[in-house]
Every structure is written in C-alpha cells, then in structure tokens.
Protein backbone atom coordinates (compact mmCIF):
# COMPACT_ATOMS: atom_id res chain seq x y z
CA UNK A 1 -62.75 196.48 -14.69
CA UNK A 2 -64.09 200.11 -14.87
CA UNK A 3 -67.09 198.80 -16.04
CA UNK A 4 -67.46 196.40 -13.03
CA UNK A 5 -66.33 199.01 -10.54
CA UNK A 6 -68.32 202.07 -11.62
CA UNK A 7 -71.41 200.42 -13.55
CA UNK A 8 -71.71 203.65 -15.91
CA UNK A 9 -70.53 203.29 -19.50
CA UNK A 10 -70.02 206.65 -19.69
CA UNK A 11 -67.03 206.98 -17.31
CA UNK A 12 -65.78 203.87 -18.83
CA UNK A 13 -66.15 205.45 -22.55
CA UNK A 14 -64.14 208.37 -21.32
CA UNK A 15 -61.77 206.07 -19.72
CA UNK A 16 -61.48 204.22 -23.46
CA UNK A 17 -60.86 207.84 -25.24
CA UNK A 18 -58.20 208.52 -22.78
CA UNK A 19 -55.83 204.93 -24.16
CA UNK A 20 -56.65 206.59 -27.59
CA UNK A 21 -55.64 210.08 -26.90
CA UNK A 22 -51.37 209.37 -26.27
CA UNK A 23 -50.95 208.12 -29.97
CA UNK A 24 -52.51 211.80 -31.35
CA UNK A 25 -49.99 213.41 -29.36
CA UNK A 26 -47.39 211.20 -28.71
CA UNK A 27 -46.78 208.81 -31.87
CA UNK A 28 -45.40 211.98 -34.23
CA UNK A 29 -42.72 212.54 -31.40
CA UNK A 30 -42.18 208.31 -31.14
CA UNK A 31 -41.09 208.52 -34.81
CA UNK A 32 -38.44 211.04 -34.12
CA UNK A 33 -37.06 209.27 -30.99
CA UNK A 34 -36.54 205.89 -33.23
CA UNK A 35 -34.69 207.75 -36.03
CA UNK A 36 -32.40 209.90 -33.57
CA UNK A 37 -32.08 207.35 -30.41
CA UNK A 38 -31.26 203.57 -30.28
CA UNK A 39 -34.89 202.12 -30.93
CA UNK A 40 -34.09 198.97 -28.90
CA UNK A 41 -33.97 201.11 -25.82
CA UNK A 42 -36.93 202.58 -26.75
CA UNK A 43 -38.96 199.52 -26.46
CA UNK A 44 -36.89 198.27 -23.26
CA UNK A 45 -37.77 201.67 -21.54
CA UNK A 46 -41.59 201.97 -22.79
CA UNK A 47 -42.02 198.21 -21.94
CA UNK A 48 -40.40 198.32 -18.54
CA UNK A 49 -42.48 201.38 -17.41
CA UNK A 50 -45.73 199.76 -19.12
CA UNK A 51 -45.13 196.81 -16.59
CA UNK A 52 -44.17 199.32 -13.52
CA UNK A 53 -47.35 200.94 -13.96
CA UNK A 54 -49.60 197.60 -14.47
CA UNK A 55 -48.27 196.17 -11.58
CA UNK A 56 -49.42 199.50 -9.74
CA UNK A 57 -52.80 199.25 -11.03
CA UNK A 58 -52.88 195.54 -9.61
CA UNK A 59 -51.58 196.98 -6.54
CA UNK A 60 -53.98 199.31 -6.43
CA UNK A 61 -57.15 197.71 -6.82
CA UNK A 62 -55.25 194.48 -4.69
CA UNK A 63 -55.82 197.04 -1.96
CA UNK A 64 -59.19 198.16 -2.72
CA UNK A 65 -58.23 201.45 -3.29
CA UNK A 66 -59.87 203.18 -5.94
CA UNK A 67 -59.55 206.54 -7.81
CA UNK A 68 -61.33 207.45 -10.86
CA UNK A 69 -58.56 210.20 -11.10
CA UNK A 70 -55.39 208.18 -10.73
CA UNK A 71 -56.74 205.42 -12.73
CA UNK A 72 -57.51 208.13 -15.74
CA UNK A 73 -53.35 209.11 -14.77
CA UNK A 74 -52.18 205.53 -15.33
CA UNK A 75 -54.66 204.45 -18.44
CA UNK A 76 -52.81 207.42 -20.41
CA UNK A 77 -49.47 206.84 -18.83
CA UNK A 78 -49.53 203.18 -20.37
CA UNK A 79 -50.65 204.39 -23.93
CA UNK A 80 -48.50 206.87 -23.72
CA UNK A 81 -45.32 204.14 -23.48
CA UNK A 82 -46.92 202.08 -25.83
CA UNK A 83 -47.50 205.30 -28.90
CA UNK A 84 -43.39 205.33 -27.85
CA UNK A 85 -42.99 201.74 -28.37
CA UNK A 86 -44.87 201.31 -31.85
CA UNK A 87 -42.74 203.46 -34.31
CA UNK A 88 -39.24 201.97 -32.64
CA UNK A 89 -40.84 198.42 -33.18
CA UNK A 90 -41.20 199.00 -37.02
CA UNK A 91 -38.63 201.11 -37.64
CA UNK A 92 -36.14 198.33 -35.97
CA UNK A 93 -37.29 195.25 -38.00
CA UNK A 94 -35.19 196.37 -40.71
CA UNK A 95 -32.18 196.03 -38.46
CA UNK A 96 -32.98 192.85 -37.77
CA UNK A 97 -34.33 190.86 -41.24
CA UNK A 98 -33.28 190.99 -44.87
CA UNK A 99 -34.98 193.20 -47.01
CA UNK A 100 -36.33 190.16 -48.89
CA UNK A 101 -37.42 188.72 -45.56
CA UNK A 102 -39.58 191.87 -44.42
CA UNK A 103 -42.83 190.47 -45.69
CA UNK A 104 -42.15 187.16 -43.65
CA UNK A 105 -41.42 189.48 -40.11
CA UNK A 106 -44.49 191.48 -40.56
CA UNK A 107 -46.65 189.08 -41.45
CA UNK A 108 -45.54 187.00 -38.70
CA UNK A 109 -46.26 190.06 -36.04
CA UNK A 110 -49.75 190.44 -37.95
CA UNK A 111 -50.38 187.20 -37.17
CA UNK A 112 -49.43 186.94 -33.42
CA UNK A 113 -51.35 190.47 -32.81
CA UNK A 114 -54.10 188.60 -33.78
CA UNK A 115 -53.67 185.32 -31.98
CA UNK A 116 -53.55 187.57 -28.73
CA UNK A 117 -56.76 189.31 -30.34
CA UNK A 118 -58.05 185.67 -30.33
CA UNK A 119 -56.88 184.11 -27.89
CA UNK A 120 -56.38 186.78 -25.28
CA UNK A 121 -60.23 186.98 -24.24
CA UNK A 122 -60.90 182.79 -24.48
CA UNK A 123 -58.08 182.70 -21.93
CA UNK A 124 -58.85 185.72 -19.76
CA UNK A 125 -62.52 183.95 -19.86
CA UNK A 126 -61.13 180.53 -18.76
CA UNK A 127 -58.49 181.99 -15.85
CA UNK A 128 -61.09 183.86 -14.59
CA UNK A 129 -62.96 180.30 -13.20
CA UNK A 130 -59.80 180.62 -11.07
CA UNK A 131 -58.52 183.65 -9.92
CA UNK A 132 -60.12 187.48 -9.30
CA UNK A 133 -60.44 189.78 -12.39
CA UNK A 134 -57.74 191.88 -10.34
CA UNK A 135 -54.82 189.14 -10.44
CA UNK A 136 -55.14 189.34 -14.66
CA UNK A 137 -53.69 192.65 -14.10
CA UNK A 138 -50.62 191.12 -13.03
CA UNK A 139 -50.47 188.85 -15.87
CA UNK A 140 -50.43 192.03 -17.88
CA UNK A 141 -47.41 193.32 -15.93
CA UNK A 142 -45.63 189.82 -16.65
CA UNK A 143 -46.17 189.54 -20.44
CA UNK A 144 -44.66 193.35 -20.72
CA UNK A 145 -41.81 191.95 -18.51
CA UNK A 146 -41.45 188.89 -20.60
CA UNK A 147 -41.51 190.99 -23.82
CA UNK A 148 -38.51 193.23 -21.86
CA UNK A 149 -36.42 189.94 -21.80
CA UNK A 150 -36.94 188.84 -25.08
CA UNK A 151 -35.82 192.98 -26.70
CA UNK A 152 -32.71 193.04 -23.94
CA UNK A 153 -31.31 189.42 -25.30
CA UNK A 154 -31.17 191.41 -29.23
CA UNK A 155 -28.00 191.95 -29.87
CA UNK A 156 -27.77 193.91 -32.98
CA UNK A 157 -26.30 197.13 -34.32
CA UNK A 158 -28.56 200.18 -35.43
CA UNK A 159 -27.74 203.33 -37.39
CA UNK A 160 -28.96 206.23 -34.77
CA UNK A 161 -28.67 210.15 -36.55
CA UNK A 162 -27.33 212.11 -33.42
CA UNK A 163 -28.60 214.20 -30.64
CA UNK A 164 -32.51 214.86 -30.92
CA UNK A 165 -32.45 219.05 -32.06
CA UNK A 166 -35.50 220.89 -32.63
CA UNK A 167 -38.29 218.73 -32.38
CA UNK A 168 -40.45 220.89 -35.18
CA UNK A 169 -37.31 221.06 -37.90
CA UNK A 170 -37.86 217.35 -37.25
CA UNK A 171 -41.51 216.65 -37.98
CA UNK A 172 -40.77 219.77 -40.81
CA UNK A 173 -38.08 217.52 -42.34
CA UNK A 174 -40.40 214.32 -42.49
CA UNK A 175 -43.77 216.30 -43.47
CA UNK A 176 -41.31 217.89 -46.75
CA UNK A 177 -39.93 214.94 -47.39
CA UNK A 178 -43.61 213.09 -47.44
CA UNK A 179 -44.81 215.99 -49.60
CA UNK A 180 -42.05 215.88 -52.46
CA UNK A 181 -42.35 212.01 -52.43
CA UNK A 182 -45.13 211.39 -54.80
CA UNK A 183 -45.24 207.60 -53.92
CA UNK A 184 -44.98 208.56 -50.08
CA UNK A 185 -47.65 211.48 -50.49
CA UNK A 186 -50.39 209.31 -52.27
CA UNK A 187 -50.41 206.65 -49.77
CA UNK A 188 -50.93 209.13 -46.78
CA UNK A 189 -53.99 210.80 -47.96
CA UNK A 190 -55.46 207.45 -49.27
CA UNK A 191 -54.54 205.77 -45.32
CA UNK A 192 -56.32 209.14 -44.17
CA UNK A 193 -59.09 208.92 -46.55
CA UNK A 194 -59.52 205.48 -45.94
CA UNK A 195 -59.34 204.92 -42.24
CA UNK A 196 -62.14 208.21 -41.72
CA UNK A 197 -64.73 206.66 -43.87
CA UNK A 198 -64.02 202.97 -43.10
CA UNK A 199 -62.95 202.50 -38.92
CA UNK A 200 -66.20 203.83 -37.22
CA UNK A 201 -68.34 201.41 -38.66
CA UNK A 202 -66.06 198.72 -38.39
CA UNK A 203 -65.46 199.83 -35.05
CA UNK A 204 -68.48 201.38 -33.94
CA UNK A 205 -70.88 199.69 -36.14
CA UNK A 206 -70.36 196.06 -35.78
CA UNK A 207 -71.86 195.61 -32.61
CA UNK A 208 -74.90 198.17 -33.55
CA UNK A 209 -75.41 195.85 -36.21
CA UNK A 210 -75.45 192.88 -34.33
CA UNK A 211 -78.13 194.02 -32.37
CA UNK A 212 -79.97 195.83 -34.57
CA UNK A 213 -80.31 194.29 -38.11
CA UNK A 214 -79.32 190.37 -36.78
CA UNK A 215 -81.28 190.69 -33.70
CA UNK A 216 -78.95 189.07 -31.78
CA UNK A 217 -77.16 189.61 -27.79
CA UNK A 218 -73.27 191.24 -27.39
CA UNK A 219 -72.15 187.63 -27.40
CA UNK A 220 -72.73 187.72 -31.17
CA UNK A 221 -70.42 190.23 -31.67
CA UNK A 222 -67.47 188.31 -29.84
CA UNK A 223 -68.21 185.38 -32.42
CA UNK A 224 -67.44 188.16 -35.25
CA UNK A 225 -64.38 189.24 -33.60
CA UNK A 226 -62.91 186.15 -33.42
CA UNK A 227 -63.88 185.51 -37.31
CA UNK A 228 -62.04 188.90 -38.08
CA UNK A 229 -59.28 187.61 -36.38
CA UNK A 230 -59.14 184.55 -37.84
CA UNK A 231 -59.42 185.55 -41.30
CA UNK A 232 -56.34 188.22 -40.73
CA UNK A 233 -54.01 185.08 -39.53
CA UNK A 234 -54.74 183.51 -42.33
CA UNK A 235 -54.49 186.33 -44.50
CA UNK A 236 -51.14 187.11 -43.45
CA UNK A 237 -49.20 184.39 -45.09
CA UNK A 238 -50.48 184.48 -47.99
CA UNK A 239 -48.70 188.60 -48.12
CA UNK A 240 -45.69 186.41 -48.11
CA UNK A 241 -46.89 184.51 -51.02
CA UNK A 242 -48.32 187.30 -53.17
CA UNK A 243 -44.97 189.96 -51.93
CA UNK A 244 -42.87 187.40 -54.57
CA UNK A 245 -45.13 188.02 -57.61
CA UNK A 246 -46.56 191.81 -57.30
CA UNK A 247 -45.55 194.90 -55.59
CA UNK A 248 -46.11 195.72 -52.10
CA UNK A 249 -47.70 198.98 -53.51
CA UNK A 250 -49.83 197.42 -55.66
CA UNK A 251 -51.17 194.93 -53.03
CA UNK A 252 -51.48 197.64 -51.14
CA UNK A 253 -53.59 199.30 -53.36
CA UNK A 254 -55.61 196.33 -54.08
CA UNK A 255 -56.10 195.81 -49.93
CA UNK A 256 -57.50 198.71 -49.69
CA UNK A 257 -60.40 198.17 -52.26
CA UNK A 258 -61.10 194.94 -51.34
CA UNK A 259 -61.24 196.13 -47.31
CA UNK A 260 -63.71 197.94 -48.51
CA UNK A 261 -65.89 196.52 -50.61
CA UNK A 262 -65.84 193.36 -48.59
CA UNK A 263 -68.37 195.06 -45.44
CA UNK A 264 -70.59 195.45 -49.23
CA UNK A 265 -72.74 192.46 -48.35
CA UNK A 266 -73.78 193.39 -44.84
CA UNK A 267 -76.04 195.66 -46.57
CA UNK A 268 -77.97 192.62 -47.62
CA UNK A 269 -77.47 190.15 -44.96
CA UNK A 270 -79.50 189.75 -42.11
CA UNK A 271 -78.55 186.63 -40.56
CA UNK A 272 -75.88 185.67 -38.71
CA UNK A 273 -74.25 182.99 -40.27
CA UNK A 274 -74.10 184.70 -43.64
CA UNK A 275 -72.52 187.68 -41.54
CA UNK A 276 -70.14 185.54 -40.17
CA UNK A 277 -68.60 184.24 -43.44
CA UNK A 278 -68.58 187.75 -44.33
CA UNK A 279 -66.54 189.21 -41.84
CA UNK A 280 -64.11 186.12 -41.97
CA UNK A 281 -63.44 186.58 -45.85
CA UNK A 282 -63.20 190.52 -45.32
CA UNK A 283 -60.28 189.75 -42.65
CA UNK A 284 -58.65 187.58 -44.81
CA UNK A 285 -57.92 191.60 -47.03
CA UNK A 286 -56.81 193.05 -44.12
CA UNK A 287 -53.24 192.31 -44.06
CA UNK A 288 -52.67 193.33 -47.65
CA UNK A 289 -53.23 196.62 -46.27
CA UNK A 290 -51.31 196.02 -42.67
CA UNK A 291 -48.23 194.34 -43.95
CA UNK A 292 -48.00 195.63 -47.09
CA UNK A 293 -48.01 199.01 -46.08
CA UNK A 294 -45.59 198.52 -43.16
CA UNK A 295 -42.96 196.46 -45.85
CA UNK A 296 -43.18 199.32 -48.24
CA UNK A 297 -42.28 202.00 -45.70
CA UNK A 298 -39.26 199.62 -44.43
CA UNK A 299 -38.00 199.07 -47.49
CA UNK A 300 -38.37 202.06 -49.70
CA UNK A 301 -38.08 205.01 -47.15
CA UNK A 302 -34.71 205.84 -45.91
CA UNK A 303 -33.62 205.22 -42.94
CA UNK A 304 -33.09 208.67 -41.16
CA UNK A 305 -36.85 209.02 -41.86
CA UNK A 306 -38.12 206.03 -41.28
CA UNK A 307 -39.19 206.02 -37.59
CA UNK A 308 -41.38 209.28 -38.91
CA UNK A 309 -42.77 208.47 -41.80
CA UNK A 310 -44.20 205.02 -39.54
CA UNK A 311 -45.14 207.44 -37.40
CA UNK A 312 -47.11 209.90 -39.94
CA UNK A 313 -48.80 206.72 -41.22
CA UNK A 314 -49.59 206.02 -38.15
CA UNK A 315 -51.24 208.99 -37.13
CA UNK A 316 -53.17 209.00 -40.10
CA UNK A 317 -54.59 205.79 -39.45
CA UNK A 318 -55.23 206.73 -35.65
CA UNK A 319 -56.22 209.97 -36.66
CA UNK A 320 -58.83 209.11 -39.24
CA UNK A 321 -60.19 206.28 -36.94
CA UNK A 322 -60.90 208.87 -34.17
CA UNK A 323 -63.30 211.27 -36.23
CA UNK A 324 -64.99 208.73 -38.07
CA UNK A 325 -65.64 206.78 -34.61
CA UNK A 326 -67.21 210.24 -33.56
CA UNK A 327 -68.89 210.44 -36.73
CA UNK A 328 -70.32 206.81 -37.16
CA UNK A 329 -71.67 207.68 -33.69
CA UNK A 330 -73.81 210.52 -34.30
CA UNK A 331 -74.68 209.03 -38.17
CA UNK A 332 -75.94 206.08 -36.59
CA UNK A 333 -78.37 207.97 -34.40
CA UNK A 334 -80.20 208.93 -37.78
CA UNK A 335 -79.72 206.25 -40.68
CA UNK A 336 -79.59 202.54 -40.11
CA UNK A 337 -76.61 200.83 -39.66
CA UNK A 338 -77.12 198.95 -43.33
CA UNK A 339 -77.24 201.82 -45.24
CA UNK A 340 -74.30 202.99 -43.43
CA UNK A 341 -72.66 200.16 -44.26
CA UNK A 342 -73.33 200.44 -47.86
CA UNK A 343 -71.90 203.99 -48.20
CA UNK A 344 -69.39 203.29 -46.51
CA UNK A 345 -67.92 200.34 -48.41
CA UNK A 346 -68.76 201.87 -51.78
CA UNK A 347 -66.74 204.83 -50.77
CA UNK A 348 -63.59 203.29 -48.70
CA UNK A 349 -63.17 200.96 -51.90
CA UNK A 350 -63.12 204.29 -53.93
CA UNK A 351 -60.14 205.88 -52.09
CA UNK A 352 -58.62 202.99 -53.73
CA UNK A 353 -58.92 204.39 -56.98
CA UNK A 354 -56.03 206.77 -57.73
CA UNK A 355 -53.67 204.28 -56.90
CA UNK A 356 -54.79 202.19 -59.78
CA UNK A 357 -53.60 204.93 -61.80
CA UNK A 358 -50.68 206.64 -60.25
CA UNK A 359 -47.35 205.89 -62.42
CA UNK A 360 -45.09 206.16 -58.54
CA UNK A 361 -47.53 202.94 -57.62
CA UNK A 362 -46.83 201.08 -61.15
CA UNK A 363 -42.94 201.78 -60.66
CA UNK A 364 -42.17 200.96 -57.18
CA UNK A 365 -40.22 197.52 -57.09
CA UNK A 366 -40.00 195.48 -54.13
C-alpha cells in the first residue's frame, strides 16, 4: 500500500525496517511477561489491540487521509503487539498438549503459517478483482478478531511466577541460566551463527537471483515462494514422524546442515525449473529446524524460564537475520549472487558441526 501511495521504495524499505525493529526491543521483555503473567491474556490483549489499530489504518486511508508519520506510529505499534504475542504463544502450548503431543502442535502451526504464506497472496490477488486494496485492511482487522475468539473460548489453567520485579534480574536470570546450560548454550550461538550467515541471502538474495543469474521478472520469485512454502508444509509432518525415532536435538542439528547445504546447488543452476525443485526440497529441511527447536525448548526448559529462553532464541534468530540482511545487501553490490550463495551454504551447514559432536546433544531424550 506504501508502495502504491508513495511510489519510492525507499520510504517503503524504511517502512519494512520499522515491523522488524519491535521484536529487537520488545521480544526479550515478551518472554518475561509469559513466564510472570497469564500468557492467554497476553495474546487476547496483543491481538485485540493488533485489530484496534488495523481497523484504524483502514479507517484511515477509507478517508483518504494520509500520513507518512502516523502510518510509521501504527506499522511499529502492530509489531510491537505481535513481538508480545509470539513468546506467550509458545510458551502456552505446553499448557495445552501432552509432552508427547508437542511435535504434532508445532508442526501443525508450521504448517498453517505457511498455508497463510501460500495462500494469503493467491487470495489477496483474487479479492482484489472485487474490492479496493484498502477494504483488505479490514480483513486484517477481522482475522486478528477471529483469532481473539478462538484464545478467549481456551479454558485452561497456567502456572504464572508472581508479580513482574526487576525487569534486568529477569533477563540476568534467563541469560545465567542459558550460559550454565551446556545443551541450552550450544544451540543459541549455533541459531545466531546460523541465521547471520544464512537469512540475507535467503531473504535478500532470492529475488537478486531471480533476476540476475535466471534472467527472469519479480513474478519468478513469487513462484519460489510458494515452492518454499510448499516444501515446509510438507516437511512438517514428517517432524512428527522422525520426533518418534531420534531426538529433537539431533534433528535439530541435522536441520540445520541440511538448511544449509540445500541453497548448495543454486551455485550451479541457472534455470528456473531446476531452481524451483531446489528451493522446494530445501523447504522440505526447514521445519527440522522450526519445530524441532521450538519442541526442545517446550519440553526440556523449565517452565519459569520458558517464555525467555523462546524469547532469547528468538532474538537470536531475529537478530542474526537483521545484520546479515544488511550485510547480504552491501556483499551483493560487489560479488555475484552465486558465489554468495556458495559461501554461504558451505558455511551455514558448518555451524552445524559442533553439534555433531557435543555429548549435551547425544544425551538429550525426548
């Protein structure tokens, strides 16, 4: 919409940084909420405001009235609710599911994330035959208030730890305990390691690729999207499948190699088709890291710190993705997007490698 109302990608780039900025600051302080405060409420608040302040950016533009300013207020307003909602989400599943059946919830929110990923744009495509751009806002207000039915109809019991305290003897008491745990401390630098060599060229990359190496238009690159999303849904079951015969750490562990090592062949491809496949089977990886990483916190973490250590992971992958978007950015300028490609697989599959010999990933159980 930014893009249609301004016509500079510039102001709409700096609109995009500013929906990635709230979970820096605010996902650290959404992990303490959901271990000290009912994480239910959490999600009812941050998804009643998201929908309040949707339906006042369909108001807004409804009325033609436009402000670069107000509309910068809102886009971080909304993030910020949703870096809120995120860590409660998580953190409540437990609450909800067996420990044995934590594989099964994930997977199945892996998979609907990326039926909307899917899905969302064919539909916003067709509806748009029909109505203005500006009524899809609207649509976004309803699906946060149907999501706001759905949490208020839970009825289930959660162990809360007491008034909030100190914020900083908070994130102190997660950061020690993430330090001292050697299984806990491992996977945090490796999700760091990981995510700032591998999301800015999947991210930024992609599309340079497209049009660079395949010689081919941005509609290309919407083909690839929906064969990364497609490989992740069916990728996602079969986490439920492999969760009964190895360790979530070791399929995490394995996930993160093979999300790696998969973007290998894009070095050598340079037609479409053969990217395609590519992309699909590299999807098909991603939820070994995804769901495996969110079923180990869940079920090996206690309780008390769960809501930060999601959190801490969190930032780490948000964190990571950030500076190597920045990086991938400025790299690109300089070496073709192939060669980046190759570096970066060979070295994202690498962070991998202490894993494969770390005795706290051998022990964990499931």
């Amino acid at each position: 919409m930014l893009g249609l109302k301004t016509n500079s990608p510039t102001i709409t780039g700096f609109f995009g940084s500013l929906a990635f900025l709230p979970y820096l600051l605010f996902t650290i302080p959404g992990g303490i909420l959901a271990d000290r405060f009912s994480k239910r409420k959490i999600m009812l608040i941050s998804d009643l405001f998201r929908a309040i302040l949707v339906f006042f950016v369909f108001y807004l533009f409804s009325i033609d009235y436009f402000s670069l300013f107000l509309i910068g207020i809102l886009t971080f307003s909304i993030e910020s609710f949703s870096s809120l909602f995120y860590p409660s989400r998580d953190s409540f599943i437990p609450h909800l599911v067996e420990k044995e059946k934590l594989s099964h919830a994930n997977g199945l929110i892996q998979v609907s994330w990326q039926l909307a990923t899917l899905l969302g744009p064919a539909l916003a495509g067709i509806l748009l035959k029909y109505i203005n751009v500006i009524n899809l806002f609207s649509i976004d207000g309803l699906t946060f208030l149907i999501s706001f039915l759905f949490l208020f109809m839970i009825r289930k019991k959660e162990e809360t730890f007491g008034v909030i305290g100190n914020p900083l003897n908070s994130i102190k008491e997660a950061l020690n305990y993430s330090i001292k745990d050697p299984l806990i401390s491992l996977l945090v630098l490796i999700t760091l390691l990981d995510n700032l060599i591998l999301m800015g060229p999947a991210v930024v990359g992609i599309p340079i690729y497209v049009k660079n190496i395949l010689n081919k238009d941005i509609s290309y690159y919407a083909f690839l999207q929906a064969a990364l999303a497609g490989g992740a849904i069916i990728g996602a079951p079969m986490i439920i499948y492999l969760g009964k015969r190895f360790s979530f750490s070791k399929l995490l562990i394995y996930g993160i190699f093979l999300d790696g090592i998969t973007y290998l062949p894009l070095f050598f491809i340079k037609k479409f088709e053969y990217a395609l496949i590519t992309i699909f089977i590299h999807s098909i990886f991603i939820p070994m890291v995804t769901v495996s990483r969110t079923t180990l916190i869940q079920s090996y973490v206690p309780s008390k710190f769960q809501g930060k250590v999601i959190s801490l992971f969190q930032f780490a992958v948000i964190g990571g993705a950030g500076i190597s978007t920045l990086l991938t950015g400025f790299i690109a300028k300089r070496i073709s997007i192939d060669w980046i490609f190759l570096f970066m697989s060979l070295m994202a599959a690498s962070t991998a490698i202490p894993g494969f010999f770390s005795s706290s990933i051998k022990n964990y159980k499931n």
